[in-house]
C-alpha atoms as a PDB file:
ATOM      1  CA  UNK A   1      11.985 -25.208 -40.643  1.00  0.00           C
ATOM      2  CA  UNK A   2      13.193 -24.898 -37.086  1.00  0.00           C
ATOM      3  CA  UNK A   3      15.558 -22.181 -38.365  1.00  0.00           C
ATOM      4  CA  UNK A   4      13.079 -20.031 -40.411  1.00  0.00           C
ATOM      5  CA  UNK A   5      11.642 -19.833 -36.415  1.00  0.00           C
ATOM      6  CA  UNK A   6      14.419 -19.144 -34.825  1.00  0.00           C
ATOM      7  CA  UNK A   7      15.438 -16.620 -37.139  1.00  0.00           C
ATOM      8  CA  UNK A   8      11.217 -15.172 -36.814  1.00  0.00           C
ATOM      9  CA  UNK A   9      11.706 -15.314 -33.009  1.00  0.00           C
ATOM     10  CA  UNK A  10      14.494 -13.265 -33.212  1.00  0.00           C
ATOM     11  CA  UNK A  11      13.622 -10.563 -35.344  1.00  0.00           C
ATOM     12  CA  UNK A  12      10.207 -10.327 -33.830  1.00  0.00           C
ATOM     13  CA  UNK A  13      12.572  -9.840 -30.369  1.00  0.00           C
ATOM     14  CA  UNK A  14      14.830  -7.546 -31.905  1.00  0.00           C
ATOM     15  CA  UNK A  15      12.004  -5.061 -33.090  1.00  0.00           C
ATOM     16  CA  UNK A  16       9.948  -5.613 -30.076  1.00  0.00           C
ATOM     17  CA  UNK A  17      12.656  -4.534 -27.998  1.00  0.00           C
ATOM     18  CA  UNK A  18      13.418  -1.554 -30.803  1.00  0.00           C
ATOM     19  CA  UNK A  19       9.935   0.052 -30.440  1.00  0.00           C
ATOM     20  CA  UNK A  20       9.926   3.254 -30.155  1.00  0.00           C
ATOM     21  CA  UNK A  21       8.210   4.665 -26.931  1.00  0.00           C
ATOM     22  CA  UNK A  22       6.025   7.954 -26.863  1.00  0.00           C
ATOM     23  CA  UNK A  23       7.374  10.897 -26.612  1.00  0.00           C
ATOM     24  CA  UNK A  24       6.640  12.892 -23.169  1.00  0.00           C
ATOM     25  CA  UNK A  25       7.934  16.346 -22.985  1.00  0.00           C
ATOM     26  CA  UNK A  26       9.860  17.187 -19.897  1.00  0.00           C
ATOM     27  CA  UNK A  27       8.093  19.237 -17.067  1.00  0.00           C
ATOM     28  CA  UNK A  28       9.635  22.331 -16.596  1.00  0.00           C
ATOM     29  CA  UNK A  29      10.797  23.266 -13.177  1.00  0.00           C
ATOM     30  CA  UNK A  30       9.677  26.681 -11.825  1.00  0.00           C
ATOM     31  CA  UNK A  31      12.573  26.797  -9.310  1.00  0.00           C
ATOM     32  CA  UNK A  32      15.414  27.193 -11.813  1.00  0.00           C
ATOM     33  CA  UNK A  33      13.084  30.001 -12.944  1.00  0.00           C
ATOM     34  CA  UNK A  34      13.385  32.301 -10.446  1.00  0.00           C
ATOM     35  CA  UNK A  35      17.255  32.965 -10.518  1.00  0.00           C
ATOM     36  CA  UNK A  36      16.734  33.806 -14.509  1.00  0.00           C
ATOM     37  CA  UNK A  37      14.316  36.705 -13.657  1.00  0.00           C
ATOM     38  CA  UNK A  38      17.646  38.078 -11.913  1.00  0.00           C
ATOM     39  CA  UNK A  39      20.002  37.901 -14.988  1.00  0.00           C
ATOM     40  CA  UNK A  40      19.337  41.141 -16.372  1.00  0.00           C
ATOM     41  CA  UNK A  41      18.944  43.160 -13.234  1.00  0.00           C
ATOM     42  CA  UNK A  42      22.271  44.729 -13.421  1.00  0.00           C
ATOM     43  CA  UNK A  43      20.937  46.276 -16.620  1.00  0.00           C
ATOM     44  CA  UNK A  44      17.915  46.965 -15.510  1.00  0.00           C
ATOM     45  CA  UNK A  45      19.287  49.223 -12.380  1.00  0.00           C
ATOM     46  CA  UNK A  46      21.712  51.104 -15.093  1.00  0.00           C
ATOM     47  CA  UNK A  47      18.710  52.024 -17.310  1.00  0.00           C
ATOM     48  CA  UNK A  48      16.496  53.317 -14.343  1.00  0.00           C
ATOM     49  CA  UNK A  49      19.842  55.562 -12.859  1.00  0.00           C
ATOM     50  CA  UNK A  50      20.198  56.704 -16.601  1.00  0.00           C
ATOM     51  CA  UNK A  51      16.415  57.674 -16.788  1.00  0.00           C
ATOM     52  CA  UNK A  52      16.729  59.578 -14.277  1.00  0.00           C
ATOM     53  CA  UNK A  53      19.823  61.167 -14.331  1.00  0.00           C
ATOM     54  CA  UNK A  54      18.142  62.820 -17.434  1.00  0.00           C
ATOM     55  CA  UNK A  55      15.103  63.742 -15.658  1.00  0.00           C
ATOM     56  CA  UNK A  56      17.497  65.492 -13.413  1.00  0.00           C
ATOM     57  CA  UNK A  57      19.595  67.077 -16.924  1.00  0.00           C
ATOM     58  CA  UNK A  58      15.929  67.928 -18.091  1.00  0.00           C
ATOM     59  CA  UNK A  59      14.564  69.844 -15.060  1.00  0.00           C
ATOM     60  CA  UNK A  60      18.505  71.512 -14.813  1.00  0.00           C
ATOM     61  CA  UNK A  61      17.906  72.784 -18.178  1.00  0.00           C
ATOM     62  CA  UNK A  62      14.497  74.225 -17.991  1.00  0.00           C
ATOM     63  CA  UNK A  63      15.476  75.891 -14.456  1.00  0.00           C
ATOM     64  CA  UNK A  64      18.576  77.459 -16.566  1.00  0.00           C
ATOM     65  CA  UNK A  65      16.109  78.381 -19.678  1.00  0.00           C
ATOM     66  CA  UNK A  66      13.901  79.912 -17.138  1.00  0.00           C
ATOM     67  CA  UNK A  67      16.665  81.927 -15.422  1.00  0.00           C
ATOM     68  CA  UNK A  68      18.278  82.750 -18.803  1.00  0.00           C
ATOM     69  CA  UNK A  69      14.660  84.598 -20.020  1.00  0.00           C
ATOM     70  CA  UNK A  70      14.217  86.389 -16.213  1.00  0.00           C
ATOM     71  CA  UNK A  71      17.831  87.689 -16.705  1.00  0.00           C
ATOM     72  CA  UNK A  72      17.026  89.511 -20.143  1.00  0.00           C
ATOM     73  CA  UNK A  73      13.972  90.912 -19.427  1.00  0.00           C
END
């Protein structure tokens, strides 16, 4: 008999100590954040400089159309 409680003690121990505790999601931190919005800046400056380097090819080639039609009139 004594053993039947020992051995109850201990398994009611063993899953007591095994229970599983509720899950909290961590809180994100808003600091590490801020470098991230950096990453792609590098890319970001290229694709501005190639916009307008073909604004620049654009306007070149109208002023050329332009001169091309007052030439052969």
């Amino acid at each position: 008999m004594t053993k039947v409680l020992i051995l109850t003690l201990a398994s009611v121990a063993l899953l007591a100590a095994c229970e599983q505790k509720p899950y909290q999601a961590p809180v994100p931190n808003t600091d590490q954040d801020k470098p991230a919005a950096k990453l792609f800046e590098p890319q970001r400056e290229a694709l501005d400089k190639a916009r307008q380097a073909g604004k620049t090819l654009d306007q070149a080639g109208r002023e050329r159309d332009k001169a091309a039609e007052e030439a052969g009139r």
